[in-house]
N, C-alpha and C. Protein backbone atom coordinates (compact mmCIF):
# COMPACT_ATOMS: atom_id res chain seq x y z
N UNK A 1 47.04 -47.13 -38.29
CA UNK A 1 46.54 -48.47 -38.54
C UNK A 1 47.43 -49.46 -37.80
N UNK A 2 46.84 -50.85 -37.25
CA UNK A 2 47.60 -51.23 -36.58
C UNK A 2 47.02 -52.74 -37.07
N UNK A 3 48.18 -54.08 -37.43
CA UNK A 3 48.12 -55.23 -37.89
C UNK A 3 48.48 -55.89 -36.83
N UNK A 4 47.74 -57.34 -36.58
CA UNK A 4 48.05 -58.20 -35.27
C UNK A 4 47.73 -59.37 -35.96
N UNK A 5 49.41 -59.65 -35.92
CA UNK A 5 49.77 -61.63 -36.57
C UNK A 5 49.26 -62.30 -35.56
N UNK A 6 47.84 -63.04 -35.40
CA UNK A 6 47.23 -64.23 -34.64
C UNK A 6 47.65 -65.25 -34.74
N UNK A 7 48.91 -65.83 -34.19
CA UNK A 7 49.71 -66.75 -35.15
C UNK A 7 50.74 -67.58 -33.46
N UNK A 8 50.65 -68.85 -33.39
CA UNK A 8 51.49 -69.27 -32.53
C UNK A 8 50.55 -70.37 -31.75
N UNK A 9 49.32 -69.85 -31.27
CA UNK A 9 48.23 -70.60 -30.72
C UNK A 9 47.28 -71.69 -31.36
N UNK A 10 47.32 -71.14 -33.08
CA UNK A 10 46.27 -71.84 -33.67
C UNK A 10 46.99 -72.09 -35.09
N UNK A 11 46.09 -73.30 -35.80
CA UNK A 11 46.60 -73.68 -36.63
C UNK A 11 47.44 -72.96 -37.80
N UNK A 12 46.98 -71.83 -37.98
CA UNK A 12 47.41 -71.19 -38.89
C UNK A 12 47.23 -69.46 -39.19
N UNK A 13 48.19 -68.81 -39.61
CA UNK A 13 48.06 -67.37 -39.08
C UNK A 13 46.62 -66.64 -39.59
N UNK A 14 46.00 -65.94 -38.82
CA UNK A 14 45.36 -65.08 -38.91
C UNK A 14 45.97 -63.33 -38.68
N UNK A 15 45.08 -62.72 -39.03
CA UNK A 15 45.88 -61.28 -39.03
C UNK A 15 44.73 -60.31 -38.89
N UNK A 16 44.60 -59.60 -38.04
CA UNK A 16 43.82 -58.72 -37.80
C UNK A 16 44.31 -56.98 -38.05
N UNK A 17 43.44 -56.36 -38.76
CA UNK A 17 44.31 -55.17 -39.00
C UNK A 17 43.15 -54.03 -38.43
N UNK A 18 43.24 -53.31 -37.97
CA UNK A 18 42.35 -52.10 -37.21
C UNK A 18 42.82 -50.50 -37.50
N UNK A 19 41.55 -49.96 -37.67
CA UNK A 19 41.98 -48.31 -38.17
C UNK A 19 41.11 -47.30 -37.69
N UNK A 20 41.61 -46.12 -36.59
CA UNK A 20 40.45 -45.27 -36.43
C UNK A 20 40.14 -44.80 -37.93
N UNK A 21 38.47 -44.28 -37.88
CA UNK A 21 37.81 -43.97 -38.47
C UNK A 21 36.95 -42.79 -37.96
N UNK A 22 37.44 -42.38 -37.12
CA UNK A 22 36.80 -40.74 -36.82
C UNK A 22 36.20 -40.84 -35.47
N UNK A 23 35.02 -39.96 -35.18
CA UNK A 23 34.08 -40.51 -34.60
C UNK A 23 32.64 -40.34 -34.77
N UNK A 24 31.79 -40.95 -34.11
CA UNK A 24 30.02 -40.88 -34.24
C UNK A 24 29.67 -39.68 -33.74
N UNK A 25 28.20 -39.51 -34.00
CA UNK A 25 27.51 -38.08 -33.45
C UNK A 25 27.83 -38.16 -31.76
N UNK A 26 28.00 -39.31 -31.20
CA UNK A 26 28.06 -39.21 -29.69
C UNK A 26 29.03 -39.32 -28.91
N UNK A 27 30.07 -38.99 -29.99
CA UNK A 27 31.68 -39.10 -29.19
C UNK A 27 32.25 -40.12 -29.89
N UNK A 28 32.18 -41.66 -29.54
CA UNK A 28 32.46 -42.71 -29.64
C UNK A 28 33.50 -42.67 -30.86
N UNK A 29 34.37 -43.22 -30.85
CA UNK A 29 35.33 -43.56 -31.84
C UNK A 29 35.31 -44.87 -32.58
N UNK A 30 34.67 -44.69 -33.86
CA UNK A 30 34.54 -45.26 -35.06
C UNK A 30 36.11 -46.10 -35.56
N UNK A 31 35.54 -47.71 -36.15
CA UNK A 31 37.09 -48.57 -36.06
C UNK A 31 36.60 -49.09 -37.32
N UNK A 32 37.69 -49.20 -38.53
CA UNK A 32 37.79 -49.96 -39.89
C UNK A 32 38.26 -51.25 -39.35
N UNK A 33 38.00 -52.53 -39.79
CA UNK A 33 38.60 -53.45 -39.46
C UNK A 33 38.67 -54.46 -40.75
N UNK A 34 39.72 -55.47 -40.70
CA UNK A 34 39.60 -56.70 -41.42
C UNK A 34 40.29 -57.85 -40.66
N UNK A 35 39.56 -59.18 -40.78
CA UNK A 35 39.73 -60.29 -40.24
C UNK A 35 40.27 -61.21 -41.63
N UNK A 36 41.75 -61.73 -41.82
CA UNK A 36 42.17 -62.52 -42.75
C UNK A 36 42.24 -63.76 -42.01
N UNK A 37 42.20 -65.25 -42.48
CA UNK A 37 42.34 -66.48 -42.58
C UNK A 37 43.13 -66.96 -43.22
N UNK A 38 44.85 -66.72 -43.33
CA UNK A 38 45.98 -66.72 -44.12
C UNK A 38 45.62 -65.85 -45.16
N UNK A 39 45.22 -65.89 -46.36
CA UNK A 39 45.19 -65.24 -47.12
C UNK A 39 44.02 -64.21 -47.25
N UNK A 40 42.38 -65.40 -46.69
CA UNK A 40 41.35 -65.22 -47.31
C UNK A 40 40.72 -64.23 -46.60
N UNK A 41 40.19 -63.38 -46.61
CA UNK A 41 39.63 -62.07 -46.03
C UNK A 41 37.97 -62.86 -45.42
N UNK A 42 38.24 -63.12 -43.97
CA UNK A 42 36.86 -63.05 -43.51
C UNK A 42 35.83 -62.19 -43.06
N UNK A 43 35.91 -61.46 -42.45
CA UNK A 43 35.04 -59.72 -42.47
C UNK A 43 35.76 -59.00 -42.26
N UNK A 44 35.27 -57.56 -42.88
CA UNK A 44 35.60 -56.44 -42.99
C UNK A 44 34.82 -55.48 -42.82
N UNK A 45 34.94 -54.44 -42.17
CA UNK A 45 33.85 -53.60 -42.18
C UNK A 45 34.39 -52.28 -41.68
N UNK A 46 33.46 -51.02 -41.02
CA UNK A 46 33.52 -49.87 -40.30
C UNK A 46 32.23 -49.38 -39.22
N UNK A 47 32.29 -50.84 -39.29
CA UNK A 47 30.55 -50.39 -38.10
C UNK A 47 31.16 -50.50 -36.73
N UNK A 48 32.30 -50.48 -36.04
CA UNK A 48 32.80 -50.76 -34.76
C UNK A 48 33.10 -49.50 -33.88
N UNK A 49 32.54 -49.81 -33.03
CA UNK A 49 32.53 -48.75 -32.11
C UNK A 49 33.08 -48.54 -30.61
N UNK A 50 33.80 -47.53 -30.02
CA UNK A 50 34.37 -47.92 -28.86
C UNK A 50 34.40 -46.42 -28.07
N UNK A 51 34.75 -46.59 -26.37
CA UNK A 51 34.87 -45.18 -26.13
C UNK A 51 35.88 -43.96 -26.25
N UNK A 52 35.49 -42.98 -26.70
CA UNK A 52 36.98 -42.24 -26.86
C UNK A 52 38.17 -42.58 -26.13
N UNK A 53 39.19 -42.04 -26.93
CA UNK A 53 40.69 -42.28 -26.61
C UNK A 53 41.00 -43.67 -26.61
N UNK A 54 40.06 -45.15 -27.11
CA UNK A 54 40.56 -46.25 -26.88
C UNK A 54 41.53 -46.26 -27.90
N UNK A 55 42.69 -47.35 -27.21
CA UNK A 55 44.34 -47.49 -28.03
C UNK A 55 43.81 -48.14 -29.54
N UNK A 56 44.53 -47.68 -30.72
CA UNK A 56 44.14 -48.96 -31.40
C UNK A 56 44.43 -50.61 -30.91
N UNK A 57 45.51 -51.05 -30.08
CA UNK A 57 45.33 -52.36 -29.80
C UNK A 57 44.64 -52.61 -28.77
N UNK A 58 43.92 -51.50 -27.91
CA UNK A 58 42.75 -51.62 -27.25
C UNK A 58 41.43 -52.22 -28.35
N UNK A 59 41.15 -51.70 -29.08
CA UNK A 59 39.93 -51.73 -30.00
C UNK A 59 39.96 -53.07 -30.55
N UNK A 60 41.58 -53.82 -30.66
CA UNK A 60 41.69 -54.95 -31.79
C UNK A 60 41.32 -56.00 -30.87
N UNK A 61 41.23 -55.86 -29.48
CA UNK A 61 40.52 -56.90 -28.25
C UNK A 61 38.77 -56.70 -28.28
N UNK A 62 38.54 -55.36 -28.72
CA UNK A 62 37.00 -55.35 -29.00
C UNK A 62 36.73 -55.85 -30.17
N UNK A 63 37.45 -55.50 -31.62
CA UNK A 63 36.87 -56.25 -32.45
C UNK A 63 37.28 -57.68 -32.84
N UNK A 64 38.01 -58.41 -32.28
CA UNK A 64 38.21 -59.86 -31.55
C UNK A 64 37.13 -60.29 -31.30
N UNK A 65 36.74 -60.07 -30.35
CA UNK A 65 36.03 -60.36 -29.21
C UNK A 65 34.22 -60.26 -30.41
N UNK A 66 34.23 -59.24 -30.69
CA UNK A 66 32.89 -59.17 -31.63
C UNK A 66 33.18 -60.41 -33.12
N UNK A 67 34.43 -60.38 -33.36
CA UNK A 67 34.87 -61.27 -34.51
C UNK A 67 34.46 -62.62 -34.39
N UNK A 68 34.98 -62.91 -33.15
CA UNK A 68 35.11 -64.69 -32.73
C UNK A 68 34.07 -64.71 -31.75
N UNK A 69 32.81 -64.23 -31.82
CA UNK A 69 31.07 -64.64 -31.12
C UNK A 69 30.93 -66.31 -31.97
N UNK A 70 30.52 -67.03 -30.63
CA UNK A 70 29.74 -68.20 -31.48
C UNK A 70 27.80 -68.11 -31.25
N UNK A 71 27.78 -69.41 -31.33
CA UNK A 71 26.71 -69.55 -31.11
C UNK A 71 25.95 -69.30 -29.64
N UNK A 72 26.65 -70.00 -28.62
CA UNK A 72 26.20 -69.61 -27.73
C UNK A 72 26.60 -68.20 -26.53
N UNK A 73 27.03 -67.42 -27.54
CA UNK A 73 27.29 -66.10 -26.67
C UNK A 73 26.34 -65.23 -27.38
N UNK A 74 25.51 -65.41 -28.72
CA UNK A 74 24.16 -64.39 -28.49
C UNK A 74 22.92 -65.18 -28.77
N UNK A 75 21.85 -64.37 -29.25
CA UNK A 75 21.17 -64.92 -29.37
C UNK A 75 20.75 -66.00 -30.61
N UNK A 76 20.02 -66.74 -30.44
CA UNK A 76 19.71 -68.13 -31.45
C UNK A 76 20.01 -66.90 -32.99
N UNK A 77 19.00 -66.00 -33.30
CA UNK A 77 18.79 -65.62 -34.47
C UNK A 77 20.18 -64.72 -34.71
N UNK A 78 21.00 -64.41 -34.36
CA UNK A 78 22.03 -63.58 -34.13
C UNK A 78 22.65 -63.88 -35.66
N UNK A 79 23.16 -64.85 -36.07
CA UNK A 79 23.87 -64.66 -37.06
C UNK A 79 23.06 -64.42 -38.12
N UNK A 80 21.95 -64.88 -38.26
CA UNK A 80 21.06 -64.98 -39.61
C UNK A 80 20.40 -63.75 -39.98
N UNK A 81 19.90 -62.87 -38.44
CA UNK A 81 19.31 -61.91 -38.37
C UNK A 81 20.96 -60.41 -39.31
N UNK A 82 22.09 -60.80 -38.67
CA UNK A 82 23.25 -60.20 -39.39
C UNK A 82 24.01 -60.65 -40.70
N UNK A 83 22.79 -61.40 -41.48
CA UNK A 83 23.41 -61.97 -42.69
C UNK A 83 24.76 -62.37 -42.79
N UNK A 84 25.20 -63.50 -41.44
CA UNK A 84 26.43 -63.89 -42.12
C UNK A 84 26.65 -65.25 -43.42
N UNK A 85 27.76 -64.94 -43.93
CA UNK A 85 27.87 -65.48 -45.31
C UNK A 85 27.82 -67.23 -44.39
N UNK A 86 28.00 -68.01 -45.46
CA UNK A 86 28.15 -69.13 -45.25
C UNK A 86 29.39 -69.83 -44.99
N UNK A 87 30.55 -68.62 -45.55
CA UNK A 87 31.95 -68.63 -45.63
C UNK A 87 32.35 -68.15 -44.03
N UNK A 88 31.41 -67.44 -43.65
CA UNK A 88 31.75 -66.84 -42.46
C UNK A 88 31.21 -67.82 -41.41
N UNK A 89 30.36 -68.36 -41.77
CA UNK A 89 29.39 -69.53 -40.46
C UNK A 89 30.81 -70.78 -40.39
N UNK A 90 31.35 -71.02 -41.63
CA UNK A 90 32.25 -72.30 -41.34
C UNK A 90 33.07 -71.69 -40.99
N UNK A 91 33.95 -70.79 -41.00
CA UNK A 91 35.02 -69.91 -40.44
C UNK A 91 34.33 -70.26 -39.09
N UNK A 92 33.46 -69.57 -38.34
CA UNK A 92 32.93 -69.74 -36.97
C UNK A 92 33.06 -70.91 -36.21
N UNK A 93 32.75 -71.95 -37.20
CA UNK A 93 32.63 -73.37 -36.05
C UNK A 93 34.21 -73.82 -36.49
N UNK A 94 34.70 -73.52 -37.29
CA UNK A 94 35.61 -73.77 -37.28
C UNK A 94 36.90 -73.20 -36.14
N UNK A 95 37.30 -71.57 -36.29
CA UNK A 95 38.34 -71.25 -35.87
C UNK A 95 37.82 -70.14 -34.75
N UNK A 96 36.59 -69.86 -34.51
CA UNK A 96 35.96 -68.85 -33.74
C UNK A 96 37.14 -69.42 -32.48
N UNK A 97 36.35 -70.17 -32.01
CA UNK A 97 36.99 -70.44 -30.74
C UNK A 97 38.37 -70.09 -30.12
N UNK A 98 39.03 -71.07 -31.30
CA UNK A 98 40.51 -71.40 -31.02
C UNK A 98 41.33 -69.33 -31.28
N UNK A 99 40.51 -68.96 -32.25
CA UNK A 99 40.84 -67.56 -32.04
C UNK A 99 41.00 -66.32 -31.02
N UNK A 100 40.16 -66.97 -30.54
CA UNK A 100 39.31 -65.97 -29.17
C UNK A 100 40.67 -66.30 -28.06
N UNK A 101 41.56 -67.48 -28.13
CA UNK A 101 42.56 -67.45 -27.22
C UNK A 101 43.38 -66.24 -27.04
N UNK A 102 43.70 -65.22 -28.22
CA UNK A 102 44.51 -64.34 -27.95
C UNK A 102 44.08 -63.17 -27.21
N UNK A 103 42.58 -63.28 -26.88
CA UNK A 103 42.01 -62.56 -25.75
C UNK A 103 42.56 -62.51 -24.32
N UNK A 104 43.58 -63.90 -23.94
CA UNK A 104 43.91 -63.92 -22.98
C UNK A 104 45.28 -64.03 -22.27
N UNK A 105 45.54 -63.69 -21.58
CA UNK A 105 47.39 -64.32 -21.01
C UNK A 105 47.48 -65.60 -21.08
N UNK A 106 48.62 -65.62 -20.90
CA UNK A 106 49.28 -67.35 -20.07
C UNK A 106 48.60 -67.94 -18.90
N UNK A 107 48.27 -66.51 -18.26
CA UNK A 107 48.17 -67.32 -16.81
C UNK A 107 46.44 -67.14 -16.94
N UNK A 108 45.94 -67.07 -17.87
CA UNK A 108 44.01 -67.36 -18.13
C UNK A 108 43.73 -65.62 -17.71
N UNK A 109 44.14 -64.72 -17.78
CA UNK A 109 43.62 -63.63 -17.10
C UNK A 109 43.04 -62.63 -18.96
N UNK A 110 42.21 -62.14 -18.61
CA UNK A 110 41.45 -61.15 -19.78
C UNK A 110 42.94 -60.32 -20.39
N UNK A 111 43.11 -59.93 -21.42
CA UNK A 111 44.17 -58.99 -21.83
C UNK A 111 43.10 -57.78 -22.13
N UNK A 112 43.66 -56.70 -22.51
CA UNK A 112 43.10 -55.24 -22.49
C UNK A 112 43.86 -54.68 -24.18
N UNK A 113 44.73 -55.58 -24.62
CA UNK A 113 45.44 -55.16 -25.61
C UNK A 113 45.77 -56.38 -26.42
N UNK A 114 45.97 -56.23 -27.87
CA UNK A 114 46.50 -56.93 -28.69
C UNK A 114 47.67 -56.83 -28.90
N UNK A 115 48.23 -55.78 -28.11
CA UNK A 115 50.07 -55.07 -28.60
C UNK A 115 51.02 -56.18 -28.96
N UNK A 116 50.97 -57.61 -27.89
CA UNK A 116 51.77 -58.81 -28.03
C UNK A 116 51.73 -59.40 -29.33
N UNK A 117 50.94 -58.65 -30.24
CA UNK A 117 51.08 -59.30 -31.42
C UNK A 117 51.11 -58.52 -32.78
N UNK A 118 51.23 -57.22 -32.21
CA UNK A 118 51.69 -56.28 -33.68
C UNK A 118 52.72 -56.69 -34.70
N UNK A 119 52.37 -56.56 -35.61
CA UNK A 119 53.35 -57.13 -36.80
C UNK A 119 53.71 -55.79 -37.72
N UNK A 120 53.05 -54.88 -37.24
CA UNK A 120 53.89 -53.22 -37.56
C UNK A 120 54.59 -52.64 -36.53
């Protein structure tokens, strides 16, 4: 299991924690995840999926990246059609964004890993 303090960029720490979970009938390696908001637990789940052998702080840039979607990166019905809570829609317009920074370097380039921010 691997924990990543989101913490330095944005107002206030977030923490992402990631766990293989086996894998699917088609290879793919199955990921537990939880998204905290200082204390408050914003999703959690085991529906994440990635290709074998990805690092766990490989996976914590995929489920990032699926975490902090707004509005205009899917489609119109996207959130409603995935029952998100209402707790989760203000989380979104709220900190989606400013979250999604740890997706990237200093110098604006994509990262491939969350490692810069393990807190285990």
């Amino acid at each position: 299991m691997t924990t990543c303090k989101l913490d330095g960029f944005i107002s206030f720490a977030h923490t992402l924690t990631i766990e293989p979970t086996g894998f699917d009938a088609w290879g793919a390696s199955r990921w537990r995840y939880q998204l905290l908001a200082g204390d408050e637990v914003i999703f959690a789940g085991d529906d994440l999926t990635s290709p074998p052998r990805t690092t766990e702080d490989e996976a914590a840039v995929g489920a990032l990246a699926f975490l902090t979607l707004r509005e205009h990166d899917v489609e119109a019905d996207y959130f409603t059609e995935h029952a998100y809570t209402p707790a989760q829609l203000e989380w979104r317009d709220a900190w989606a964004e400013d979250l999604s920074l740890a997706m990237y370097a200093d110098d604006g380039s994509e990262v491939r890993s969350l490692a810069r921010y393990r807190a285990d």
